[in-house]
N, C-alpha and C. Protein backbone atom coordinates (compact mmCIF):
# COMPACT_ATOMS: atom_id res chain seq x y z
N UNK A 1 -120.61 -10.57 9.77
CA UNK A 1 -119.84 -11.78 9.59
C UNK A 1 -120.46 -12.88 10.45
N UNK A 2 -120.55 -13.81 9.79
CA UNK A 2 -121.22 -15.52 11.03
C UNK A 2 -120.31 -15.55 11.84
N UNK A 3 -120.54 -16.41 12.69
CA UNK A 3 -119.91 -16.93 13.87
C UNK A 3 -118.82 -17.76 13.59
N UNK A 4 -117.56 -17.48 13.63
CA UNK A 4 -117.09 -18.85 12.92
C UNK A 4 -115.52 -19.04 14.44
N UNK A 5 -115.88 -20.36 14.39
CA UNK A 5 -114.89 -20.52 15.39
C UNK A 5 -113.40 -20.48 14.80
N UNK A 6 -112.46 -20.39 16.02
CA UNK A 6 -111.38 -19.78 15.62
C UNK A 6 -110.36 -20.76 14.37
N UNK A 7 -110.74 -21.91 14.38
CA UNK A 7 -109.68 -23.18 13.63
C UNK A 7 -110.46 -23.07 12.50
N UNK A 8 -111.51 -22.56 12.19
CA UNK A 8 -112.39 -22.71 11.03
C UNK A 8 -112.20 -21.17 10.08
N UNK A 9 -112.15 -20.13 11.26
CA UNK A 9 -111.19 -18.78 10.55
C UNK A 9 -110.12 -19.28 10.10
N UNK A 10 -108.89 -19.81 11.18
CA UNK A 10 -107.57 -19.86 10.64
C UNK A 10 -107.73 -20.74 9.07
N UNK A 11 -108.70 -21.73 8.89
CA UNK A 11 -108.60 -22.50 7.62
C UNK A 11 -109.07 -22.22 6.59
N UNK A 12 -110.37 -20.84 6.76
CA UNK A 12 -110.46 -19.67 5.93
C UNK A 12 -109.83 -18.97 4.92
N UNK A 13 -108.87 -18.72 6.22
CA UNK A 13 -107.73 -17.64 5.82
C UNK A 13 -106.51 -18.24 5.29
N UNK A 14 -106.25 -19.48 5.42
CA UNK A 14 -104.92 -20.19 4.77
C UNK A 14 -106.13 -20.40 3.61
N UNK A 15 -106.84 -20.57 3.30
CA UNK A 15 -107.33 -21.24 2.00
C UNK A 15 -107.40 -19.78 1.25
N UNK A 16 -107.80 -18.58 1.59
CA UNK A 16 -107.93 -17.50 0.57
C UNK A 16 -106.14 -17.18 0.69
N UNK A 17 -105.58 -17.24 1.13
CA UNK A 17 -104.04 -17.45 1.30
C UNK A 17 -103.65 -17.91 -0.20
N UNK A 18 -103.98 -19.55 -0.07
CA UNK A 18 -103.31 -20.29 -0.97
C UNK A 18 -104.17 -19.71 -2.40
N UNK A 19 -105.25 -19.33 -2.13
CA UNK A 19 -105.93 -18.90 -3.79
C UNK A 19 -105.58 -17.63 -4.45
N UNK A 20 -104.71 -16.69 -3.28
CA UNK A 20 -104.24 -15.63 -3.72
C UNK A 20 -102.76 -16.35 -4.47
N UNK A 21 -101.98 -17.01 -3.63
CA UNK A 21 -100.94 -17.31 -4.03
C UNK A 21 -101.02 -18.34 -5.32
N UNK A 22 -101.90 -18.67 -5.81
CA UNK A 22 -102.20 -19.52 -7.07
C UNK A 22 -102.14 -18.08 -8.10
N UNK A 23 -103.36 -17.61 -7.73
CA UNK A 23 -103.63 -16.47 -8.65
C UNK A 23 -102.39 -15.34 -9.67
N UNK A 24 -101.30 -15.49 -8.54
CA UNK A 24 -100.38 -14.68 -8.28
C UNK A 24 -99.36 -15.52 -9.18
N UNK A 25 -99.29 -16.59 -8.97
CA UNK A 25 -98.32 -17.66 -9.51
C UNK A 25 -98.37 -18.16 -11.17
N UNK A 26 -99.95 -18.70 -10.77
CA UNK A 26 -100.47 -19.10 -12.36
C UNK A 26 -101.71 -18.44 -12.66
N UNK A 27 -101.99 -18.10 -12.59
CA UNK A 27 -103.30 -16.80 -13.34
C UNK A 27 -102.93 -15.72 -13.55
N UNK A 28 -102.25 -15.31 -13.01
CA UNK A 28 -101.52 -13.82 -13.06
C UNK A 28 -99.89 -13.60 -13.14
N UNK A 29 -99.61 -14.30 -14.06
CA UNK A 29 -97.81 -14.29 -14.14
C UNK A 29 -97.50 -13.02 -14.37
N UNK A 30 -98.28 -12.21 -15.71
CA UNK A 30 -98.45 -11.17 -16.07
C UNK A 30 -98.10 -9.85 -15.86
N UNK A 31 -98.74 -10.31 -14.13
CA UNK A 31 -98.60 -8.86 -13.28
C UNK A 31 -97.42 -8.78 -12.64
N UNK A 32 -96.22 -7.66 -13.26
CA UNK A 32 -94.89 -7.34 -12.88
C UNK A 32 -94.89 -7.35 -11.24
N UNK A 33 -93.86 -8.16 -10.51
CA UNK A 33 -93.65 -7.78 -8.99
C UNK A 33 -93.92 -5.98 -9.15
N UNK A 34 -93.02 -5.30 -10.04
CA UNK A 34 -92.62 -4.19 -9.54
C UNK A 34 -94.06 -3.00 -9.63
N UNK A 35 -95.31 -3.72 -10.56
CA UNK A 35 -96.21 -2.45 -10.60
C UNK A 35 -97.26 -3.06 -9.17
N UNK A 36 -96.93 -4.30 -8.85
CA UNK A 36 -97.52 -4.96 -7.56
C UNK A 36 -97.19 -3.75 -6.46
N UNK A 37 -96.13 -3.41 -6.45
CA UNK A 37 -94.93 -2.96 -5.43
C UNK A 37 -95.77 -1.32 -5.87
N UNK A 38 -95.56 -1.02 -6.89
CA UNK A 38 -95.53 0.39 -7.46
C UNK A 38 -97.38 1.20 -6.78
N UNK A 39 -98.07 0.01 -6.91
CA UNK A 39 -99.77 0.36 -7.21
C UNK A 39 -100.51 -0.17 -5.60
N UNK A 40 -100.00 -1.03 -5.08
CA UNK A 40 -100.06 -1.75 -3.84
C UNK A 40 -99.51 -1.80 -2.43
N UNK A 41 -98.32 -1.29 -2.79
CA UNK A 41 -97.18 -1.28 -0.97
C UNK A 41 -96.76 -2.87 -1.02
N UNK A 42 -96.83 -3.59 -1.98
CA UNK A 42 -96.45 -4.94 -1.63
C UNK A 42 -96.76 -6.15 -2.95
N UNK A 43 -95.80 -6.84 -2.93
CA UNK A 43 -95.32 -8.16 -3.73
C UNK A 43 -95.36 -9.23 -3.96
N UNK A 44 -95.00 -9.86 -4.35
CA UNK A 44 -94.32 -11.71 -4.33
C UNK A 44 -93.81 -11.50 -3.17
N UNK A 45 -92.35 -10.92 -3.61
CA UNK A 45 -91.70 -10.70 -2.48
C UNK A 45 -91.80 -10.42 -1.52
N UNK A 46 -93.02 -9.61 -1.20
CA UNK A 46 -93.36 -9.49 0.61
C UNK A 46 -93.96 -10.80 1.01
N UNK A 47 -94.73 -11.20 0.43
CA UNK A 47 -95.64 -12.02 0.47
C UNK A 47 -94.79 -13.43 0.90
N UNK A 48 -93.74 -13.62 0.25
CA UNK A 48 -93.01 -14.62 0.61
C UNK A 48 -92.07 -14.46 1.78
N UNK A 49 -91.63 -13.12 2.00
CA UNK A 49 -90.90 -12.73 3.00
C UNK A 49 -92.05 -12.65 4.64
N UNK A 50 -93.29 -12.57 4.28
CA UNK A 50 -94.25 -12.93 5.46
C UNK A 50 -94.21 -14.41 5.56
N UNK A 51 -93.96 -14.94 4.45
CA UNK A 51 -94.06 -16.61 4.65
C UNK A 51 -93.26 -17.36 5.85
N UNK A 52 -91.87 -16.36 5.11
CA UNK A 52 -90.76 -16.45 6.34
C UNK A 52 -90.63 -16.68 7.44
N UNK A 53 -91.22 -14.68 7.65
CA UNK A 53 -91.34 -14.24 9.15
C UNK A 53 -92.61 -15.09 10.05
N UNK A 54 -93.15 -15.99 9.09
CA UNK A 54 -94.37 -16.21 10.38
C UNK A 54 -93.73 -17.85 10.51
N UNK A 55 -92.75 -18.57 9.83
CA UNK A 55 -92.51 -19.61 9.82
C UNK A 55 -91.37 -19.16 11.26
N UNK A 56 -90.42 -18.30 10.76
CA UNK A 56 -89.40 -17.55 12.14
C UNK A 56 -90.36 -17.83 13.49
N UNK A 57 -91.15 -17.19 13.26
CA UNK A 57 -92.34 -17.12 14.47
C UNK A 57 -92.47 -18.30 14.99
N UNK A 58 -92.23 -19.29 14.66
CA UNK A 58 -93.06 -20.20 14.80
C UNK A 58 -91.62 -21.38 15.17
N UNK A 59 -90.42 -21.00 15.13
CA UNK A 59 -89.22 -21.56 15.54
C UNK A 59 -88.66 -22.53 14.12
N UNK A 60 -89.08 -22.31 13.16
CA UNK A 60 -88.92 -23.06 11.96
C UNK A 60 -88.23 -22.13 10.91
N UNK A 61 -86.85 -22.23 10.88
CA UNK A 61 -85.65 -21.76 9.98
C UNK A 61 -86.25 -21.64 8.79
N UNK A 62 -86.11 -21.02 7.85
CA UNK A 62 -86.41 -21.09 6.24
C UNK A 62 -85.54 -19.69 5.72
N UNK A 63 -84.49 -19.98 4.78
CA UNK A 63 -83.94 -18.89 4.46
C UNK A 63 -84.90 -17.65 3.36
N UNK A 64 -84.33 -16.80 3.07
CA UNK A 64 -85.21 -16.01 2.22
C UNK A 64 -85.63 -16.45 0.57
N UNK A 65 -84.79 -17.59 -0.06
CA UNK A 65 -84.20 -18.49 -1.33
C UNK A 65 -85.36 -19.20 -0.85
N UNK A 66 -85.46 -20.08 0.42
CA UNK A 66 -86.34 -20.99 0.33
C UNK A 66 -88.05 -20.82 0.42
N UNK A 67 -88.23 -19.59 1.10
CA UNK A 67 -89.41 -18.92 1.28
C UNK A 67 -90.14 -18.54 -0.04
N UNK A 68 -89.14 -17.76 -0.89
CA UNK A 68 -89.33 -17.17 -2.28
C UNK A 68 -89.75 -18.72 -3.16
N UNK A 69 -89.51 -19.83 -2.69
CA UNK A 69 -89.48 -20.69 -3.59
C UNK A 69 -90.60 -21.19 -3.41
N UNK A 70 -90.92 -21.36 -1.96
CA UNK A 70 -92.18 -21.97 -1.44
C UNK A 70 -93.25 -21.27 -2.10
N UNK A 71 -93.50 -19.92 -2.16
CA UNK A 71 -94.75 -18.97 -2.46
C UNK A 71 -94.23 -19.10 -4.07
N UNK A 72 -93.08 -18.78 -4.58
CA UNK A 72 -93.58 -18.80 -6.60
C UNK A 72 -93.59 -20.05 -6.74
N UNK A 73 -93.18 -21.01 -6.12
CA UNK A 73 -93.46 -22.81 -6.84
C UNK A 73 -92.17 -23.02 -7.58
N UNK A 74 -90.84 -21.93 -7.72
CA UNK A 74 -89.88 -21.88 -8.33
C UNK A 74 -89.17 -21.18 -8.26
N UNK A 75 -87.39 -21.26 -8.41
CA UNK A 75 -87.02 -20.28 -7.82
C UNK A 75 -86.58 -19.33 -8.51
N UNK A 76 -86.13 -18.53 -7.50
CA UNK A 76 -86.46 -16.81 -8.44
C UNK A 76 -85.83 -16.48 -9.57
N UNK A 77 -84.76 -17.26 -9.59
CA UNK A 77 -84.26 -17.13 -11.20
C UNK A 77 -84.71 -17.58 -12.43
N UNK A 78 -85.42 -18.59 -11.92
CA UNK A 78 -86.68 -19.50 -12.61
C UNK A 78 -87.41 -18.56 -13.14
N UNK A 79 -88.05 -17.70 -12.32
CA UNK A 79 -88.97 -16.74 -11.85
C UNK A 79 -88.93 -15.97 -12.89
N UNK A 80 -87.27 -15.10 -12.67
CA UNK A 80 -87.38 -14.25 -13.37
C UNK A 80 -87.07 -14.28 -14.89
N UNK A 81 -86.71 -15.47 -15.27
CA UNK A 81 -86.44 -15.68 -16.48
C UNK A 81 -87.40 -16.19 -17.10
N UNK A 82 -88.71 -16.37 -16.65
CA UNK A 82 -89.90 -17.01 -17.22
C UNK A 82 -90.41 -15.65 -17.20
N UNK A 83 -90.52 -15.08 -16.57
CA UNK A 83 -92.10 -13.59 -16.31
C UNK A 83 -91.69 -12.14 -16.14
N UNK A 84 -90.31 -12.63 -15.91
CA UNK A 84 -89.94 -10.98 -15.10
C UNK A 84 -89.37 -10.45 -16.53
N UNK A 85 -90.43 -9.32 -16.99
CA UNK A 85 -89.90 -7.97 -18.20
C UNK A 85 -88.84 -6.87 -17.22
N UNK A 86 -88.54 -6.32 -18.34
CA UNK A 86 -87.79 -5.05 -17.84
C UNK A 86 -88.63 -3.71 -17.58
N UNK A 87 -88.35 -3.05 -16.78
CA UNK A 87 -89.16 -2.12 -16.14
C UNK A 87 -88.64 -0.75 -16.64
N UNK A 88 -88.98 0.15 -16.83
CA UNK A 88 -88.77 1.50 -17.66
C UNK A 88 -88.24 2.48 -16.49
N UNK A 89 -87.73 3.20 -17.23
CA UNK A 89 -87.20 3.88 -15.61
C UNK A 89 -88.14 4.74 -15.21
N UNK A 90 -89.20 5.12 -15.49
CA UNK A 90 -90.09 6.05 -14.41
C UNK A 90 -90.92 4.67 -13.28
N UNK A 91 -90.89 3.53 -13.69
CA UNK A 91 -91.56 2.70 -12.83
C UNK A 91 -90.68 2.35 -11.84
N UNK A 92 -89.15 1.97 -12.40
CA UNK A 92 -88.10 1.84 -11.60
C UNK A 92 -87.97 3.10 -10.27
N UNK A 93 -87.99 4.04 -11.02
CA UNK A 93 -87.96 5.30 -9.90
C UNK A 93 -89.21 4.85 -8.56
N UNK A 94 -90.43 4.81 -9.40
CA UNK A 94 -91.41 4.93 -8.34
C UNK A 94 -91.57 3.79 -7.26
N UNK A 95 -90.57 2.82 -7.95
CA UNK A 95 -90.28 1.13 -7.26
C UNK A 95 -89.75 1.68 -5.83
N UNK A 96 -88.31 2.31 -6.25
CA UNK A 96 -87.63 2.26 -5.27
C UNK A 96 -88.38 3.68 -3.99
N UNK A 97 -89.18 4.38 -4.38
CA UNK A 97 -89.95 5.33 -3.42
C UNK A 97 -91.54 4.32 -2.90
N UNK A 98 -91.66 3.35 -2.98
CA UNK A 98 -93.05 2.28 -2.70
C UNK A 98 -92.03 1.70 -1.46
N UNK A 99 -90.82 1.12 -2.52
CA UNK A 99 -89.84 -0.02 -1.20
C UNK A 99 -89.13 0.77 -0.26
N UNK A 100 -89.07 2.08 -0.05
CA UNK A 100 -88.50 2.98 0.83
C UNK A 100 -89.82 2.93 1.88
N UNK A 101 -90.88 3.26 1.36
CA UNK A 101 -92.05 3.53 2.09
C UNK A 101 -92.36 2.37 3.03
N UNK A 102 -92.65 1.40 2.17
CA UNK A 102 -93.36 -0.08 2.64
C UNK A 102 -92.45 -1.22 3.00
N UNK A 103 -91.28 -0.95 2.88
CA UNK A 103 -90.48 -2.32 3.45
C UNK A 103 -89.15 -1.48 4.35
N UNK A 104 -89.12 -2.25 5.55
CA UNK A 104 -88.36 -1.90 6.42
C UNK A 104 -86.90 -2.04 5.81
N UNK A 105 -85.42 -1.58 6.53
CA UNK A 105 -84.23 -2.10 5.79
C UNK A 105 -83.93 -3.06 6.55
N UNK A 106 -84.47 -3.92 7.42
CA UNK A 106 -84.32 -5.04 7.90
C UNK A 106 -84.74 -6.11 7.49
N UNK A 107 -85.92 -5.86 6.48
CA UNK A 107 -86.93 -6.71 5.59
C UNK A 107 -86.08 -6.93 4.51
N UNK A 108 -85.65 -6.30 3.92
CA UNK A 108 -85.73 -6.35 2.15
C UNK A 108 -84.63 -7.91 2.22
């Protein structure tokens, strides 16, 4: 890896940030949260729920409604009534054994 000073990482990493979260948003509507969750350990929904926790971090309130809104560009009912299919129950099953695994019960 080059040398890269530290403000030039951090602007790196918010920029492959924001190109994931494009990708995720509008290039890839496609891809169900739940086979994200199912195939990955993680979501929209985490993804926005890190949005959160690092905004928390940082002394700046944002509820979990507003976080979710910030990362899909819309909110989740929006969300789910534009992209979100119904999930079959063997994916449903394996949903809820991914979100047992990978998300704390303090997270969800």
């Amino acid at each position: 890896m080059p040398d890269i000073d530290t403000q030039t990482q951090i602007e790196l990493e918010a920029a492959a940030f924001r190109r994931l979260q494009k990708h995720l948003m509008e290039d890839r509507t496609d891809v169900q949260n739940i086979d994200m969750m199912n195939l990955a350990g993680f979501c929209r929904n985490c993804l926005s729920r890190w949005y959160q926790e690092a905004a928390a971090d940082r002394g700046i309130e944002m509820t979990k409604d507003e976080s979710r809104e910030a990362f899909y560009g819309m909110t989740m009912d929006a969300w789910k009534t534009t992209y979100q299919t119904d999930a079959p129950a063997e994916k449903a099953a394996a949903f809820e054994k991914a979100f047992a695994q990978n998300v704390k019960p303090d997270q969800s």
